[in-house]
Protein backbone atom coordinates (compact mmCIF):
# COMPACT_ATOMS: atom_id res chain seq x y z
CA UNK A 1 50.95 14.81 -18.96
CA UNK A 2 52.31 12.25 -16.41
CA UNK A 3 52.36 14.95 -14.20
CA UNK A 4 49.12 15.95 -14.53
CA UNK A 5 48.03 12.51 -14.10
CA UNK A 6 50.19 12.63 -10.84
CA UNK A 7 48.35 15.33 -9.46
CA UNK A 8 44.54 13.99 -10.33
CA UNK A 9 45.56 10.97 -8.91
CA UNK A 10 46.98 12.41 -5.28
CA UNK A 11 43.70 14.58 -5.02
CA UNK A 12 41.76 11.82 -6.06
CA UNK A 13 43.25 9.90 -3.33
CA UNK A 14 42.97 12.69 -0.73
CA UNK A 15 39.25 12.62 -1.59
CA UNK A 16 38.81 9.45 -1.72
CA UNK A 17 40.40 9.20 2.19
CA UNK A 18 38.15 12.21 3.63
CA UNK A 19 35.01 11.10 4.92
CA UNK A 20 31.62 11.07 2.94
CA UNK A 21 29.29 14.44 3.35
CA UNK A 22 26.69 14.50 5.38
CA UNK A 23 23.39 12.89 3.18
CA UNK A 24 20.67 15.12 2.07
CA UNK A 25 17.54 14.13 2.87
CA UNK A 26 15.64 12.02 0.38
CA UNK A 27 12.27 13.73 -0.95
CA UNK A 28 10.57 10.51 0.56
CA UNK A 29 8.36 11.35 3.80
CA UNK A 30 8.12 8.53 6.24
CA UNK A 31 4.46 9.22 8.21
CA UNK A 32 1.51 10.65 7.59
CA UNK A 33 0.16 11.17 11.21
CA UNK A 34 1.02 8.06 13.53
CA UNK A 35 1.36 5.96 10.76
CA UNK A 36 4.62 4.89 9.63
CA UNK A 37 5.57 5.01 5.42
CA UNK A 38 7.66 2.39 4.55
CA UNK A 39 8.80 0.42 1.49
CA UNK A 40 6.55 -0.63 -0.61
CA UNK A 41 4.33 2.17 0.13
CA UNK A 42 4.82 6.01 -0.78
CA UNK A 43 2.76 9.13 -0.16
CA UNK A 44 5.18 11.06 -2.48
CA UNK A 45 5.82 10.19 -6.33
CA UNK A 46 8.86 8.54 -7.29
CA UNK A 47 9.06 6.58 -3.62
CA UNK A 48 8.19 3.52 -2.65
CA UNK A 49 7.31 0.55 -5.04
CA UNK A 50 5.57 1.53 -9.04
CA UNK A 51 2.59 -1.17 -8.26
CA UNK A 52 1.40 0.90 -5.09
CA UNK A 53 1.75 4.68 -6.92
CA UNK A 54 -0.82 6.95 -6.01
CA UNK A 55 -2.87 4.78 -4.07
CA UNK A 56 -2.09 6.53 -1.16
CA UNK A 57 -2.86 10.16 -0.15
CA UNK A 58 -1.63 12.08 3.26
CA UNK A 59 -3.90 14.81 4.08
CA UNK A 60 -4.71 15.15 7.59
CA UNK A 61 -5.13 11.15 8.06
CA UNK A 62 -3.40 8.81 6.14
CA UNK A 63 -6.18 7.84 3.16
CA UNK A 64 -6.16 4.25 0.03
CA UNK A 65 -7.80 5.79 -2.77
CA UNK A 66 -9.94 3.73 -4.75
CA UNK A 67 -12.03 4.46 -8.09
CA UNK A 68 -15.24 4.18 -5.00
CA UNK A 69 -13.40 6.69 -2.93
CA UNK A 70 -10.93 7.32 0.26
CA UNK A 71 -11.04 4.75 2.74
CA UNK A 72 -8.94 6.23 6.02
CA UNK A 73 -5.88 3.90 6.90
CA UNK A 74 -6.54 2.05 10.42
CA UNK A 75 -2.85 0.04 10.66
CA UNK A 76 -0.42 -0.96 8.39
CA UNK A 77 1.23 -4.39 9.51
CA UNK A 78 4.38 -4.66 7.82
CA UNK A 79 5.53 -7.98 9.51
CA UNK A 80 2.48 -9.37 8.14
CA UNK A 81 2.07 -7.57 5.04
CA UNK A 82 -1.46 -6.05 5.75
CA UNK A 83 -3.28 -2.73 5.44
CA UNK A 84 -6.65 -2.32 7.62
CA UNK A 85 -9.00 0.45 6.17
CA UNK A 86 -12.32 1.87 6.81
CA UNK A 87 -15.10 3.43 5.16
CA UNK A 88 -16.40 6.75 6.88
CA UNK A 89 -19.81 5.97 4.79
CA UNK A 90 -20.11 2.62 5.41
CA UNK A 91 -22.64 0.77 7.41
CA UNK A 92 -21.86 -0.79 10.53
CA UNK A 93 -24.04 -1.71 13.72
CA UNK A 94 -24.54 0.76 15.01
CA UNK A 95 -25.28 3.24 12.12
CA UNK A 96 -26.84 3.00 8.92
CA UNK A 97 -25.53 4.67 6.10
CA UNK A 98 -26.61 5.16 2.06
CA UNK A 99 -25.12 2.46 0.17
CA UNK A 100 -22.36 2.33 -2.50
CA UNK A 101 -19.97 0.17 -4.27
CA UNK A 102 -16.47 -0.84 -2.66
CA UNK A 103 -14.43 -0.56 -5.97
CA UNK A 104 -11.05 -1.53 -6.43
CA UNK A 105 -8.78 -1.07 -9.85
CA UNK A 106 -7.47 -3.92 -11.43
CA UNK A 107 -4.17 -3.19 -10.49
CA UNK A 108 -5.75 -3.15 -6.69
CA UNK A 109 -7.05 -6.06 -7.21
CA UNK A 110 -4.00 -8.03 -7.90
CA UNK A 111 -2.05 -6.65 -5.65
CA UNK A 112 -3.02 -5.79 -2.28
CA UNK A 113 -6.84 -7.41 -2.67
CA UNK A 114 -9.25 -7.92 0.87
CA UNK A 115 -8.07 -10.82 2.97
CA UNK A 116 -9.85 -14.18 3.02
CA UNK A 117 -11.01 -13.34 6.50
CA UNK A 118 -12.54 -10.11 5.54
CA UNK A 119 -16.59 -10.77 4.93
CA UNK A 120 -18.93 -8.64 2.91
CA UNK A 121 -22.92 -8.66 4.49
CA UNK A 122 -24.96 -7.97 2.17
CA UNK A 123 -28.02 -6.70 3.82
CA UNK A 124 -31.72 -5.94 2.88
CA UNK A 125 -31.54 -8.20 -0.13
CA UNK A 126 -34.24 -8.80 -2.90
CA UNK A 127 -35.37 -12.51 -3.32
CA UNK A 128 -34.27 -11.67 -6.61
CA UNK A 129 -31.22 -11.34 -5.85
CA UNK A 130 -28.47 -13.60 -8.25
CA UNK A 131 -26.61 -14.48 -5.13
CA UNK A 132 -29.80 -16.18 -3.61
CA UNK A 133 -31.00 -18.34 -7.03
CA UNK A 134 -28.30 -18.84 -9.31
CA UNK A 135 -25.19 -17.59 -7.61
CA UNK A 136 -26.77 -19.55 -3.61
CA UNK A 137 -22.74 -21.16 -3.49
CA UNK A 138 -21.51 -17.62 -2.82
CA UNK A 139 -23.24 -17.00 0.20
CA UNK A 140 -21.12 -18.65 3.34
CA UNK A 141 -21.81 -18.61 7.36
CA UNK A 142 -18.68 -17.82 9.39
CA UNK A 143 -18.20 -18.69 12.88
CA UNK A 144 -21.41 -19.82 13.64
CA UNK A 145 -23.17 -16.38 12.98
CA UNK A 146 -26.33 -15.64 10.85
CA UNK A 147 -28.06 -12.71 8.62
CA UNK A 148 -30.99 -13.15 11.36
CA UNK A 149 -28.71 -12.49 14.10
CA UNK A 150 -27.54 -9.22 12.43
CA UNK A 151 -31.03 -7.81 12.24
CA UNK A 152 -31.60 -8.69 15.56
CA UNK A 153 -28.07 -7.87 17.13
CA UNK A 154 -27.77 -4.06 15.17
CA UNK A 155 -30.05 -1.07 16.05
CA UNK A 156 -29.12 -0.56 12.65
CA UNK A 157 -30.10 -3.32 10.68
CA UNK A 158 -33.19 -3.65 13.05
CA UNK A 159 -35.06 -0.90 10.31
CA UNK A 160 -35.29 -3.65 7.74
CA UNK A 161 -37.09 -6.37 10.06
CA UNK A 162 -39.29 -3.25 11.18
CA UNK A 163 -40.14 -2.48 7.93
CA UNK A 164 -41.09 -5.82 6.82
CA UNK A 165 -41.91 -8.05 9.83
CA UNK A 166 -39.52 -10.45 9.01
CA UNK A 167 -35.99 -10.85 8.42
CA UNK A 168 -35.35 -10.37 4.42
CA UNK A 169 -32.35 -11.95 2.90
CA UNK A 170 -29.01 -11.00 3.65
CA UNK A 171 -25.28 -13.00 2.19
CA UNK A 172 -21.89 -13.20 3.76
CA UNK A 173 -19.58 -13.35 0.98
CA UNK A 174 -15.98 -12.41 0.17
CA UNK A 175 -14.88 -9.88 -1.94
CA UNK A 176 -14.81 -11.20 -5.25
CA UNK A 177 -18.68 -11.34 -5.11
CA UNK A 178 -19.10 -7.51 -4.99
CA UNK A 179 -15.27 -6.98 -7.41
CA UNK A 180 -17.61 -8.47 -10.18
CA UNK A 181 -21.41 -7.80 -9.25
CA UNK A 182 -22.32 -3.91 -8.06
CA UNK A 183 -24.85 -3.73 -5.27
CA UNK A 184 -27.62 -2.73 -8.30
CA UNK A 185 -26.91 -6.23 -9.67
CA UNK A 186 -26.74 -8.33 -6.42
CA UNK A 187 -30.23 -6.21 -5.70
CA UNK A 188 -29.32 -5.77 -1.71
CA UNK A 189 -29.35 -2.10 -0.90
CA UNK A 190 -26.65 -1.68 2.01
CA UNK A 191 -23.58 -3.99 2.95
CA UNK A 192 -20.83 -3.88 6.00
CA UNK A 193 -17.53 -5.66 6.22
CA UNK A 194 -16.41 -7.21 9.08
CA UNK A 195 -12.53 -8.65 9.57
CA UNK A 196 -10.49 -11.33 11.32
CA UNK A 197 -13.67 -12.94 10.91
CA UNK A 198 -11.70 -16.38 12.08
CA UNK A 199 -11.40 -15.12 15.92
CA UNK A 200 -15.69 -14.32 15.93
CA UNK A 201 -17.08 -17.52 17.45
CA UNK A 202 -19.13 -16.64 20.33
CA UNK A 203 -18.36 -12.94 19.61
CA UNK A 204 -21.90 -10.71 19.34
CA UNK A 205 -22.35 -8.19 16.15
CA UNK A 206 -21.80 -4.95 18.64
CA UNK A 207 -18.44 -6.41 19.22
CA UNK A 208 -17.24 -6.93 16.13
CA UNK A 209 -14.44 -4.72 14.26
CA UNK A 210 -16.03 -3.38 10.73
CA UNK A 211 -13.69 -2.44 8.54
CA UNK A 212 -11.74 -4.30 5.52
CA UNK A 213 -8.31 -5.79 5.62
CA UNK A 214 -5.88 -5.49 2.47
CA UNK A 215 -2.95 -8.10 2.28
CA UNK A 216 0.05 -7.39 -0.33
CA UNK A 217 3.17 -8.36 -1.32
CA UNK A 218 6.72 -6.50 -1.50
CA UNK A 219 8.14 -6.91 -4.88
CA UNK A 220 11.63 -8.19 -5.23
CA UNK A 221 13.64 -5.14 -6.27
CA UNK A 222 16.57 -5.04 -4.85
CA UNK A 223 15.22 -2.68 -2.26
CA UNK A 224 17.47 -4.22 0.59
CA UNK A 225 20.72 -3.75 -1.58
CA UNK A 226 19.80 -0.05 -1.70
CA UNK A 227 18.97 0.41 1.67
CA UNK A 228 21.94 -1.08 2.98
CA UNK A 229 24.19 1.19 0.72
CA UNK A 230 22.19 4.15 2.39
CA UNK A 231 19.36 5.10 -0.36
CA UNK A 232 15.34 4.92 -0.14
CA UNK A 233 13.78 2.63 -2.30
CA UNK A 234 11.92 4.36 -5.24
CA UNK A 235 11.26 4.29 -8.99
CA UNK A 236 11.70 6.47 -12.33
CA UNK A 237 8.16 8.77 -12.12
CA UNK A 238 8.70 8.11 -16.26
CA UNK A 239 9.88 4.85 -16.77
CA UNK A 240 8.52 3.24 -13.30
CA UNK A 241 12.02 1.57 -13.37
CA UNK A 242 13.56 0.97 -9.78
CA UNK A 243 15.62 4.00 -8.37
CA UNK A 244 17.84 3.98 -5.28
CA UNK A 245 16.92 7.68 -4.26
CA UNK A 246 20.28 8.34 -2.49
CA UNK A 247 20.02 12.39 -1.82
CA UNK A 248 17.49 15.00 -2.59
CA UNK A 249 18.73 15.27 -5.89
CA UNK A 250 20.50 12.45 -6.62
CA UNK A 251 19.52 8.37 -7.30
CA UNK A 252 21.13 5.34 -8.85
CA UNK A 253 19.65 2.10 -10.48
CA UNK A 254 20.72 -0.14 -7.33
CA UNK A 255 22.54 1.40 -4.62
CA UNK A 256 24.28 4.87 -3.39
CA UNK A 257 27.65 2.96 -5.02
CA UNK A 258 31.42 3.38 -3.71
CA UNK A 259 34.21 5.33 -4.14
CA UNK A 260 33.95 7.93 -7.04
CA UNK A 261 30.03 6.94 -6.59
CA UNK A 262 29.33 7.73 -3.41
CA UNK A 263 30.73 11.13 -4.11
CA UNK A 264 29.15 11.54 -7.25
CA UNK A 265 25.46 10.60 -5.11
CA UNK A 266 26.21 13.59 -2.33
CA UNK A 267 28.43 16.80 -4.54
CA UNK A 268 27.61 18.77 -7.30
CA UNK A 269 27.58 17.85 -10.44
CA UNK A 270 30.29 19.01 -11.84
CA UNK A 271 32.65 17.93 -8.91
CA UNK A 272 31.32 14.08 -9.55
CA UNK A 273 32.41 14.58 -13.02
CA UNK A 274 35.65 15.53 -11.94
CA UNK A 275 36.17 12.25 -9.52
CA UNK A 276 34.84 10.07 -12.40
CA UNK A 277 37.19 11.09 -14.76
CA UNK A 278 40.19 10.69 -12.55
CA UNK A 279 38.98 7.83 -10.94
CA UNK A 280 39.20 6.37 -14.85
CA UNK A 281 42.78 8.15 -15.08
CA UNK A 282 44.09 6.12 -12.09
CA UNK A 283 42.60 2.80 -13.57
CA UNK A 284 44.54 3.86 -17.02
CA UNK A 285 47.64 4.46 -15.11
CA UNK A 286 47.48 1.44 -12.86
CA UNK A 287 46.83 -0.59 -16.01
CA UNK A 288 49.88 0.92 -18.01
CA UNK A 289 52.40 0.10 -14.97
């Protein structure tokens, strides 16, 4: 038996001095087109952070999915934590499209919501509208600009001072207006979002950038632990537990490990068996003198 133990524990040391295999890939891609995937974001399940699963999609263009639909993926900022998106059906200066809702899920909400300098304009508004009677402290001006200079600024939004020889009521308001009131209820028939909305003094309509800026936060998982033993950051697809995806087919709860575990993250299965159980036979025999 001693002798046994002998020989497990001279291989075991042999192994343990060769160096590591070559990593397999992990099943994690990292762009979708020029836009790099990083943690906390994943376009494949079981990568990246549980909060952020499936709100991505990689088609041709990188797209956020929301209950309201795709919105393409202009920049992710991941110094400043921010995702810039844009509506292909949304209105904007210089085209007017048929309105809908921008709906997020709860979930969305919470955790990568529009930024404070991202403004909703809601156009072509009823004087019925809540936001204009009972709901008036929603409505803000930003930067100096007005709803009249929009209708006279936009070949787009021109149609509705056409149509009614005036300028009807229009709101700039930030997204929780329109998270809890559809456009049916605020009674305005199109809206447009414009961003860094803080950097717009002086700046005309034409010139502004439509579009609506997400900001989130990276949850603290332990990601850097597992990134500095090797591994992506990803979670159970069942559980939603954090996984450090160390191979192709292999992942641990924190990090690719060391020693018998690094081994047991890059061979087969029944080889990391193997340098488990006589990693534990040279702790026995170290222990027993």
């Amino acid at each position: 038996m001693a002798s046994l133990i002998t020989f497990k524990l001279s291989m075991f040391i042999i192994l343990a001095l060769q160096p590591p295999p070559t990593l397999s890939l992990t099943p994690c891609r990292t762009s979708c087109g020029s836009i790099a995937i990083n943690y906390p974001f994943g376009i494949d399940d079981g990568c990246g952070a549980p909060q952020f699963r499936h709100m991505l999609n990689c088609s041709t263009d990188l797209f956020f999915l929301t209950p309201s639909g795709g919105y393409k993926v202009q920049h992710i900022d991941y110094d400043k934590k921010t995702m810039t998106i844009y509506d292909p059906a949304m209105s904007t200066c210089s085209i007017l499209q048929p309105h809908h809702d921008f709906i997020m899920t709860d979930i969305q909400s919470v955790t990568i919501p529009p930024t404070p300098d991202t403004v909703f304009a809601l156009l072509n508004c009823s004087i019925d509208s809540p936001i204009l009677n009972h709901y008036k402290n929603l409505c803000f001006s930003f930067s100096g600009h007005s709803c009249d200079e929009l209708y006279g600024a936009c070949n787009a939004f021109r149609v509705f001072h056409l149509l009614t020889n005036s300028s009807p009521p229009c709101c700039f308001t930030g997204y929780d207006t329109v998270k809890f009131m559809s456009m049916n209820i605020l009674d305005c028939t199109h809206y447009t979002t414009v961003i860094n909305t803080d950097s717009l003094m002086g700046i005309v309509p034409s010139d502004w950038v439509y579009g609506i800026k997400l900001s989130y936060s990276v949850p603290e998982t332990g990601c850097e632990r597992c990134s500095q033993s090797g591994g992506t950051c990803g979670y159970d697809t069942e559980t939603e537990g954090m996984m450090c995806l160390c191979s192709s087919s292999s992942n641990y709860t924190r990090e690719c490990g060391k020693n018998y575990l690094i081994f047991a993250c890059q061979v087969p299965l029944e080889r990391s068996i193997w340098v488990k159980e006589t990693y534990y036979m040279w702790l026995a025999l170290k222990s027993a003198g």
